[in-house]
Protein backbone atom coordinates (compact mmCIF):
# COMPACT_ATOMS: atom_id res chain seq x y z
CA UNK A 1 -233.74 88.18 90.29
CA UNK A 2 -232.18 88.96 86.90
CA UNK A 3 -230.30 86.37 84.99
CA UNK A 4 -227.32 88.70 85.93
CA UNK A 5 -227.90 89.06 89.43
CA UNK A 6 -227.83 85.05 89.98
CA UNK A 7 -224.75 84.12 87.58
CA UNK A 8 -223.41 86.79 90.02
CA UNK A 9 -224.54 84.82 93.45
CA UNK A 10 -223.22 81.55 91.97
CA UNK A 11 -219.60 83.22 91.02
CA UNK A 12 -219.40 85.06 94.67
CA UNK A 13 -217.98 81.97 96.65
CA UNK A 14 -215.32 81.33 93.81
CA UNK A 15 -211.51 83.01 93.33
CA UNK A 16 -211.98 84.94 89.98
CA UNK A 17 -208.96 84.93 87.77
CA UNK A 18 -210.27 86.76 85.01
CA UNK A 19 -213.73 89.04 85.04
CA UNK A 20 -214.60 89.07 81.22
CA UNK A 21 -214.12 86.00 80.19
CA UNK A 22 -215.44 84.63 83.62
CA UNK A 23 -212.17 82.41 84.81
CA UNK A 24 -212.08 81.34 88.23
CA UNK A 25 -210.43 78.52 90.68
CA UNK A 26 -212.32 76.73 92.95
CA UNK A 27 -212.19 77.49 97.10
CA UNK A 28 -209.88 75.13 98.75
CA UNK A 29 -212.48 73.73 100.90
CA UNK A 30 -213.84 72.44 96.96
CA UNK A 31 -211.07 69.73 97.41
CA UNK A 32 -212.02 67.90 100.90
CA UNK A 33 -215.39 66.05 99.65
CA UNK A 34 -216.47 63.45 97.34
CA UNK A 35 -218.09 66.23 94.57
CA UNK A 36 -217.74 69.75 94.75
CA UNK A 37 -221.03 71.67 95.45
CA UNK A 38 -221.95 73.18 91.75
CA UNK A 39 -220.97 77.04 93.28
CA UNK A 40 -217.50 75.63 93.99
CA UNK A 41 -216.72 74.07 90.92
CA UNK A 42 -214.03 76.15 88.96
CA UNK A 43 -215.13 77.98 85.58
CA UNK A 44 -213.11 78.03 82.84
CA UNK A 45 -214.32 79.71 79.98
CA UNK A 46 -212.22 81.31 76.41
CA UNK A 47 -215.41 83.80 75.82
CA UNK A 48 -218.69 85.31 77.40
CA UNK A 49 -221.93 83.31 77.99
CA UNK A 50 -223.36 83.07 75.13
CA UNK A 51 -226.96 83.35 73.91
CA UNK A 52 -228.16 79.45 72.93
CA UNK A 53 -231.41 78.35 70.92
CA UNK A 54 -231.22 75.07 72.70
CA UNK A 55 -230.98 72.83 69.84
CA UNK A 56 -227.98 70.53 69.00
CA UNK A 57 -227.41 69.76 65.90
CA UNK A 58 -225.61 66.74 64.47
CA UNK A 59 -223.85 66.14 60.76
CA UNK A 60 -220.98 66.49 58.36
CA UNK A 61 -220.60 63.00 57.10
CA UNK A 62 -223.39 60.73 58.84
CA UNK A 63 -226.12 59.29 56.99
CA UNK A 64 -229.17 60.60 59.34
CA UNK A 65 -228.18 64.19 60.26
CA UNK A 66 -230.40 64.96 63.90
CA UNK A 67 -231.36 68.05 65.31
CA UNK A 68 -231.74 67.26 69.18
CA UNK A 69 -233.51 69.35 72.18
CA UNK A 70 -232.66 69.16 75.79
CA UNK A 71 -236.20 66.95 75.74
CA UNK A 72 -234.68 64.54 73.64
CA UNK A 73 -232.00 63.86 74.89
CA UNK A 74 -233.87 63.59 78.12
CA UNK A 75 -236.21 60.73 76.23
CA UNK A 76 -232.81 58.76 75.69
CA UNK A 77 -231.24 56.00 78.23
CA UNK A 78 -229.86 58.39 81.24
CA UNK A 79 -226.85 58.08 82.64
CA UNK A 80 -224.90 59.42 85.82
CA UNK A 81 -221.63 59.51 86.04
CA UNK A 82 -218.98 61.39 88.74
CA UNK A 83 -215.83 63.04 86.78
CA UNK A 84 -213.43 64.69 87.93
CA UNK A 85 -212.27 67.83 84.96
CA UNK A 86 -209.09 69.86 85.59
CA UNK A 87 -207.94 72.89 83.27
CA UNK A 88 -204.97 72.39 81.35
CA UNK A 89 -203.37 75.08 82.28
CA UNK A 90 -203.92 74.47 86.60
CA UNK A 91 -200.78 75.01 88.15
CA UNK A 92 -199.38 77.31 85.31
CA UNK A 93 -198.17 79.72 88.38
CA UNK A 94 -195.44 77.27 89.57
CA UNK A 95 -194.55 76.80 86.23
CA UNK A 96 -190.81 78.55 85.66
CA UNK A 97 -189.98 80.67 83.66
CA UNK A 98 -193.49 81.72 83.88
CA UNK A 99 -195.60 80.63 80.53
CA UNK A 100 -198.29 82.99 78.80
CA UNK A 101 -201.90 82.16 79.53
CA UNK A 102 -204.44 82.79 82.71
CA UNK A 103 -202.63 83.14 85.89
CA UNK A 104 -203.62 79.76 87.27
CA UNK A 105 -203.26 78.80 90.59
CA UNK A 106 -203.32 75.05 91.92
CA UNK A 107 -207.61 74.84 92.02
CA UNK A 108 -209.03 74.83 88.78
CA UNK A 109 -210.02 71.38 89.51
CA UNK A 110 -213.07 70.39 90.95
CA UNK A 111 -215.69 67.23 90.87
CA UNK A 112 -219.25 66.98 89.98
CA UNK A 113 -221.71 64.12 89.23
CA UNK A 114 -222.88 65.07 84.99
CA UNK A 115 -226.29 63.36 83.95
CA UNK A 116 -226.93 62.86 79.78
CA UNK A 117 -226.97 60.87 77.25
CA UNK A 118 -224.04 58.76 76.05
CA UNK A 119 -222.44 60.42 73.19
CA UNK A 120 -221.73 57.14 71.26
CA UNK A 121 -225.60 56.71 71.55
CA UNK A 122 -226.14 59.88 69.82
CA UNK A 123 -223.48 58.72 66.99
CA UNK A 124 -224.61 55.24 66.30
CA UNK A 125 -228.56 57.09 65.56
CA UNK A 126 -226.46 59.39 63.31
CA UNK A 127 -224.99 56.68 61.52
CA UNK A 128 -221.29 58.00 60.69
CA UNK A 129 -220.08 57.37 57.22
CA UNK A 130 -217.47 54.71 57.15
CA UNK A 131 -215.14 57.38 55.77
CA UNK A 132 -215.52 59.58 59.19
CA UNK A 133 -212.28 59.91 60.99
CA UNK A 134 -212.69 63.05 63.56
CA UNK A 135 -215.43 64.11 65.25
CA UNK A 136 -215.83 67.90 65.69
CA UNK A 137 -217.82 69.85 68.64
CA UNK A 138 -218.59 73.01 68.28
CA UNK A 139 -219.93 75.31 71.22
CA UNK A 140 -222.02 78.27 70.81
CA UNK A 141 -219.35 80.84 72.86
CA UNK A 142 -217.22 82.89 69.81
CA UNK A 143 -215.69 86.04 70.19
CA UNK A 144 -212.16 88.51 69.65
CA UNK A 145 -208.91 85.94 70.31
CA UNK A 146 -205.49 86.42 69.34
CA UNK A 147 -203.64 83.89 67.13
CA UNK A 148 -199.59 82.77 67.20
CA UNK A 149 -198.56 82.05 63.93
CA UNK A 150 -194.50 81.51 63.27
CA UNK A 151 -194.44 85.06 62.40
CA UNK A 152 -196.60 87.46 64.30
CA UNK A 153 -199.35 87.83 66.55
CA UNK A 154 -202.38 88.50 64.43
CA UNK A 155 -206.13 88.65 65.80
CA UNK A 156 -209.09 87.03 65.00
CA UNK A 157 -212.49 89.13 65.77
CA UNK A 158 -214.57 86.42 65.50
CA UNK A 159 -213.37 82.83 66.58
CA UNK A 160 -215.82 80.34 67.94
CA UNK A 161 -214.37 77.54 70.33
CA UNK A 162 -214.17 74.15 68.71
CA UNK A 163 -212.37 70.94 69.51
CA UNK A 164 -212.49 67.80 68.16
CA UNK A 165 -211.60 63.86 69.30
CA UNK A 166 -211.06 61.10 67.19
CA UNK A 167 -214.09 59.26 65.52
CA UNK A 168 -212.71 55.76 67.45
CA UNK A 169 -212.65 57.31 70.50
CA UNK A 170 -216.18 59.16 70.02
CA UNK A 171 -218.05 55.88 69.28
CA UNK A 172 -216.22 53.85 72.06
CA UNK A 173 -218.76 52.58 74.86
CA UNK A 174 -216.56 52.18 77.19
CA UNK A 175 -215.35 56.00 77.11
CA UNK A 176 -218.76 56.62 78.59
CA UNK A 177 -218.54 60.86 76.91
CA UNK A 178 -221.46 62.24 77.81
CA UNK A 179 -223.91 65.20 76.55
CA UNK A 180 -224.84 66.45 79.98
CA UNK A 181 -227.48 68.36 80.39
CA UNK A 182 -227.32 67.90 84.42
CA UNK A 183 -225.04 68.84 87.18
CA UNK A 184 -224.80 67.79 90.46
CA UNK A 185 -229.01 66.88 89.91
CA UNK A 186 -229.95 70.15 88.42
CA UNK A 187 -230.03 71.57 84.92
CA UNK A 188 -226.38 72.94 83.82
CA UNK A 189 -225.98 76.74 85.25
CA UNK A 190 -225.12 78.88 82.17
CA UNK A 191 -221.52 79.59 83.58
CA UNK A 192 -221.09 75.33 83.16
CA UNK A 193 -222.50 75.17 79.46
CA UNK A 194 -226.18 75.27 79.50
CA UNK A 195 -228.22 73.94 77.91
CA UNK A 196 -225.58 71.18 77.26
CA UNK A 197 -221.81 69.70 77.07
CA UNK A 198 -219.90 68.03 76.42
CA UNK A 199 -217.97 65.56 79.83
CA UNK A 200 -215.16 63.29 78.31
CA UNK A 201 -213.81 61.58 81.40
CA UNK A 202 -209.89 61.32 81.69
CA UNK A 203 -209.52 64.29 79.49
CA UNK A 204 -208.69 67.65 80.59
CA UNK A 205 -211.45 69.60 80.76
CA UNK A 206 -210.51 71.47 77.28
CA UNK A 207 -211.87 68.58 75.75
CA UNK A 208 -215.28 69.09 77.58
CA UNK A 209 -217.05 71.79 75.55
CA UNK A 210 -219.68 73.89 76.87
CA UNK A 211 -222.61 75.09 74.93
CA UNK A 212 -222.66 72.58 72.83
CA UNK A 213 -224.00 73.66 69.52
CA UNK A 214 -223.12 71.41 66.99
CA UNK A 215 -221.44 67.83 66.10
CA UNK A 216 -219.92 67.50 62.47
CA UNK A 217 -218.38 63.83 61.75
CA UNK A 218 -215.00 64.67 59.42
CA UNK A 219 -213.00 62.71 56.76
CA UNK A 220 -210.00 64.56 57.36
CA UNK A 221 -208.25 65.13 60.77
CA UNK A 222 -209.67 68.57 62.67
CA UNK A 223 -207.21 71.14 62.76
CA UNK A 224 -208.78 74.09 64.23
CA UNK A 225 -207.23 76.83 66.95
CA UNK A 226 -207.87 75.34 69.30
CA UNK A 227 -206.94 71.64 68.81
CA UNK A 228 -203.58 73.05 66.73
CA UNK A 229 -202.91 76.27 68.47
CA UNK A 230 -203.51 76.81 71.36
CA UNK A 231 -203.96 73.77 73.92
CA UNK A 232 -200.85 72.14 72.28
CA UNK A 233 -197.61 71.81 74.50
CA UNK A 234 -194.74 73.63 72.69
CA UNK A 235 -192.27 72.46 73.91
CA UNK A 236 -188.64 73.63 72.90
CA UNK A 237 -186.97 70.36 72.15
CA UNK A 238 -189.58 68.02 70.60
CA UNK A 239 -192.74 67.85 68.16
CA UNK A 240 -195.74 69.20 69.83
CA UNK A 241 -198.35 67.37 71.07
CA UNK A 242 -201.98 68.45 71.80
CA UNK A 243 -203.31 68.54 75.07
CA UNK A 244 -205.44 65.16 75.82
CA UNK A 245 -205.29 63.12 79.21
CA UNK A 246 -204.73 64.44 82.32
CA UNK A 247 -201.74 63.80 84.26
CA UNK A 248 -201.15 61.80 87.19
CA UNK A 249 -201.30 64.40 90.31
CA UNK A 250 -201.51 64.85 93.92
CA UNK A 251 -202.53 67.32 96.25
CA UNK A 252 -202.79 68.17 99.98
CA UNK A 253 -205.50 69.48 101.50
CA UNK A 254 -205.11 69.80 105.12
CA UNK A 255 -203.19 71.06 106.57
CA UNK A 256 -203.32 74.28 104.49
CA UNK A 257 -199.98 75.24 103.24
CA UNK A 258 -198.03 77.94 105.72
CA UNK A 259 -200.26 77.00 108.39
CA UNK A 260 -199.70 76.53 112.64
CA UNK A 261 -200.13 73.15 113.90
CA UNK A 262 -199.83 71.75 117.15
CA UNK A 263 -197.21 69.53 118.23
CA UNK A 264 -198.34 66.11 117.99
CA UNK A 265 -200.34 64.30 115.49
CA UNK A 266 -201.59 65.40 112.84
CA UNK A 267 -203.42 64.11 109.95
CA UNK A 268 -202.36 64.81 106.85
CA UNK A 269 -204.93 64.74 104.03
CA UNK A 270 -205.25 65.02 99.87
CA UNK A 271 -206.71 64.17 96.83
CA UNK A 272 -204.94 61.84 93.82
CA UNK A 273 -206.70 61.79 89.98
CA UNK A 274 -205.10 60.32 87.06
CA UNK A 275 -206.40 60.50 83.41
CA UNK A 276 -204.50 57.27 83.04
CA UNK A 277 -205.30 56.34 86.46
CA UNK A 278 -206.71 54.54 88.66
CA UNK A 279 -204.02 56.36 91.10
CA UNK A 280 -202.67 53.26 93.00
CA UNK A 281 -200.25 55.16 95.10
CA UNK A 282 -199.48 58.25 97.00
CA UNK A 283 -195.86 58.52 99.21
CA UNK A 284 -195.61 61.53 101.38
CA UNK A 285 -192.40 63.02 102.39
CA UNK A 286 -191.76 65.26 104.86
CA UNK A 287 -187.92 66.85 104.35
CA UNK A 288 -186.30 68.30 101.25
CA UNK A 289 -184.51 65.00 100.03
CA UNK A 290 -185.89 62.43 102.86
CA UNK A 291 -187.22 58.96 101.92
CA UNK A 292 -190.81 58.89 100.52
CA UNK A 293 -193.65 57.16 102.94
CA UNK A 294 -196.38 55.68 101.73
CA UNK A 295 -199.97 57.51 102.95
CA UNK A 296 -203.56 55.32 103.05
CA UNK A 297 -205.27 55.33 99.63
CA UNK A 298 -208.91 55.06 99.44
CA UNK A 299 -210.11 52.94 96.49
CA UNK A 300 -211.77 54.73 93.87
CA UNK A 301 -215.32 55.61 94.53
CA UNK A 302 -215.81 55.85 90.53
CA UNK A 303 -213.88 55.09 87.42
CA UNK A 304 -213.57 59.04 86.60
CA UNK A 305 -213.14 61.16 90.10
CA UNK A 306 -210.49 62.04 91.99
CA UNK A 307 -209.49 59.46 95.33
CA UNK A 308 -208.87 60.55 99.04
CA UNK A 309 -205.62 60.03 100.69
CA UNK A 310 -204.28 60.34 104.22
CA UNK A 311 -200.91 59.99 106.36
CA UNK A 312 -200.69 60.11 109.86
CA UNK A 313 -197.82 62.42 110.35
CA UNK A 314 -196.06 62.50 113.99
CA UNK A 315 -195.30 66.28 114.17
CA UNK A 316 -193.70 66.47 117.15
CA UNK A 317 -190.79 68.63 116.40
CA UNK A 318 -191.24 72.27 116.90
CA UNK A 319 -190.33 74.47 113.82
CA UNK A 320 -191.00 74.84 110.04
CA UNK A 321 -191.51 71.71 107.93
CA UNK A 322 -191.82 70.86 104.61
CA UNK A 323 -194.71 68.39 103.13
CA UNK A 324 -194.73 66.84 99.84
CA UNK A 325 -196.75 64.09 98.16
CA UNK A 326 -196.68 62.21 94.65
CA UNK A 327 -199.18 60.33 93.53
CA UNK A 328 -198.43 56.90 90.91
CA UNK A 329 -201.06 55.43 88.80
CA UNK A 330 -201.93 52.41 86.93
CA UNK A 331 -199.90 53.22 83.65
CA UNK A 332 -196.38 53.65 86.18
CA UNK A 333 -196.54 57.02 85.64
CA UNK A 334 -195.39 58.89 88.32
CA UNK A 335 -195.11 62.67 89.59
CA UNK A 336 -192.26 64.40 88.56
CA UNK A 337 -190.23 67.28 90.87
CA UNK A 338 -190.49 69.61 87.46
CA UNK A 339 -192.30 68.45 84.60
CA UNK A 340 -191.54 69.41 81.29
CA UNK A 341 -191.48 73.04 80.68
CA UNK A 342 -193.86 74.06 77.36
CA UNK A 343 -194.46 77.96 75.99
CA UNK A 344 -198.37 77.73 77.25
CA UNK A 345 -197.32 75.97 80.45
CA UNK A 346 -200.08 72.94 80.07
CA UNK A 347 -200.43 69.98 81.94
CA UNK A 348 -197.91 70.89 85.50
CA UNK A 349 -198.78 68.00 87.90
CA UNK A 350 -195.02 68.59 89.82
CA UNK A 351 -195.16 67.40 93.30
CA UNK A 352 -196.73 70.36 95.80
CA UNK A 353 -194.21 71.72 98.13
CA UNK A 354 -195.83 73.22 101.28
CA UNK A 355 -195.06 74.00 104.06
CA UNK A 356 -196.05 74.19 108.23
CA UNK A 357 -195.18 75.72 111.31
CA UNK A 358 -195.21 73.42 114.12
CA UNK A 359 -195.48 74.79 117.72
């Protein structure tokens, strides 16, 4: 099998958005278990595969520059960890007046288990300068992107995705970022960022860059396209802000939305994820304006993945229904109906409206 015949295989089972750059959402059926199989999880991705020599390289201002392999980061202290990563831009669909960007639907989330090396490991052998105040990530994907200055649209035919997080943040233990080189137990597919990435839990998945190719500690705050330009809400009536934690959402998996149901009842069922979670509450209503009931919330199974929900719902009414749920988490922040609208329509987590026909 060609290395083009099985990326194929592994993007049949998935909803393609876009065909070059590979986008796609995840199945439904991605959303009812703990982790979503590794053919199931969404792909998000701003150019093609690209070609990788497998080393990582790490400098800028550190005082013992390292040039890692997958084998060395292997040979470090391994850790596991379950995280849920969502696109900024899932949901942009629902988002009115309809935003620029990929035509996302509600599933370009998913869950998988990432195994690596701490990041903040990698750092502290690095030794950053005490002047270091970003840290940059650079991935090996580059290609033709278009640009938004004030003025006009101009276009860049070479651009090569970087992001950046804050030095504090980089070097925190208890952020647990990882440089996976695993996924669900088996080396990253090429689709998810092989050889490695980049998995910083709570963050959209923006954050998370595949093909890692290089980490450069800065003196000066990181201002690059994509931590400036795009992946910044724009919105109309306030500064921007770029694109960091996710927000608190819910959603309902069964049953599936304009579905037939049997009078009696029926068991409805979701998923809750926070980046300032845990999610410590999800209400379910089930009219337009009615009161808001609370549904069973499973504890978290992991500090970083989404948590299961369920409502017994007595359906015994024959006739079209509406379901809606909101999730709360630990912060107090809560779902909204409509979230605020931004140019790039980032970061929608308004409360699903579905609906069933009950018979």
């Amino acid at each position: 099998m060609t290395v083009a015949d099985r990326i194929g295989q592994e993007r049949a089972a998935l909803q393609m958005i876009n065909p070059a750059p590979f986008n796609a959402e995840a199945p439904p059926e991605a959303l009812t278990g703990d982790l979503t199989p590794t053919e199931l999880h969404y792909v998000r991705s701003n150019f093609a595969i690209p070609a990788h020599d497998g080393t990582l390289e790490i400098g800028g201002a550190v005082e013992n520059p390292l040039t890692l392999t997958v084998d060395d980061l292997r040979a470090m202290p391994t850790v596991d960890r379950a995280v849920t990563l969502e696109c900024a831009g899932n949901g942009r669909l629902d988002t009115r007046p309809l935003p620029t960007g990929e035509p996302w639907g509600s599933y370009a989330v998913s869950t998988a288990r990432w195994t690596g090396a701490l990041l903040h490991e990698v750092l502290r052998r690095a030794r950053p300068a005490t002047g270091g105040v970003d840290v940059r990530f650079e991935g090996a994907d580059h290609g033709a992107y278009h640009l938004r200055p004030v003025l006009e649209e101009t276009r860049r035919d070479d651009l090569t995705f970087v992001r950046a997080l804050s030095l504090a943040h980089a070097v925190d233990p208890s952020a647990e970022i990882l440089i996976a080189y695993e996924m669900n137990g088996e080396p990253l597919w090429p689709d998810h960022g092989a050889p490695f990435r980049l998995i910083v839990p709570h963050w959209y998945a923006v954050a998370s860059v595949k093909w890692l190719k290089r980490i450069d500690v800065l003196t000066e705050p990181y201002t690059g396209e994509f931590q400036t330009g795009h992946y910044m809400y724009e919105w109309p009536d306030r500064p921007h802000k770029t694109v960091d934690y996710m927000r608190v959402r819910a959603r309902i998996t069964a049953p599936a939305h304009a579905s037939d149901i049997n009078a009696g009842t029926c068991t409805v069922r979701g998923k809750a994820w926070s980046g300032t979670g845990p999610v410590t509450r999800v209400d379910v209503s089930l009219t337009g304006e009615g009161e808001w009931l609370p549904a069973r919330l499973e504890p978290p199974k992991g500090p970083y993945q989404w948590q299961d929900w369920s409502f017994d719902w007595k359906a015994t009414d024959v006739g079209r229904h509406t379901l809606r749920a909101r999730a709360t988490d630990a912060a107090g922040n809560v779902q909204p109906d409509v979230p605020p609208w931004n140019r790039l329509g980032y970061g929608n987590n308004a409360i699903e409206v579905l609906y069933v026909d009950v018979h």
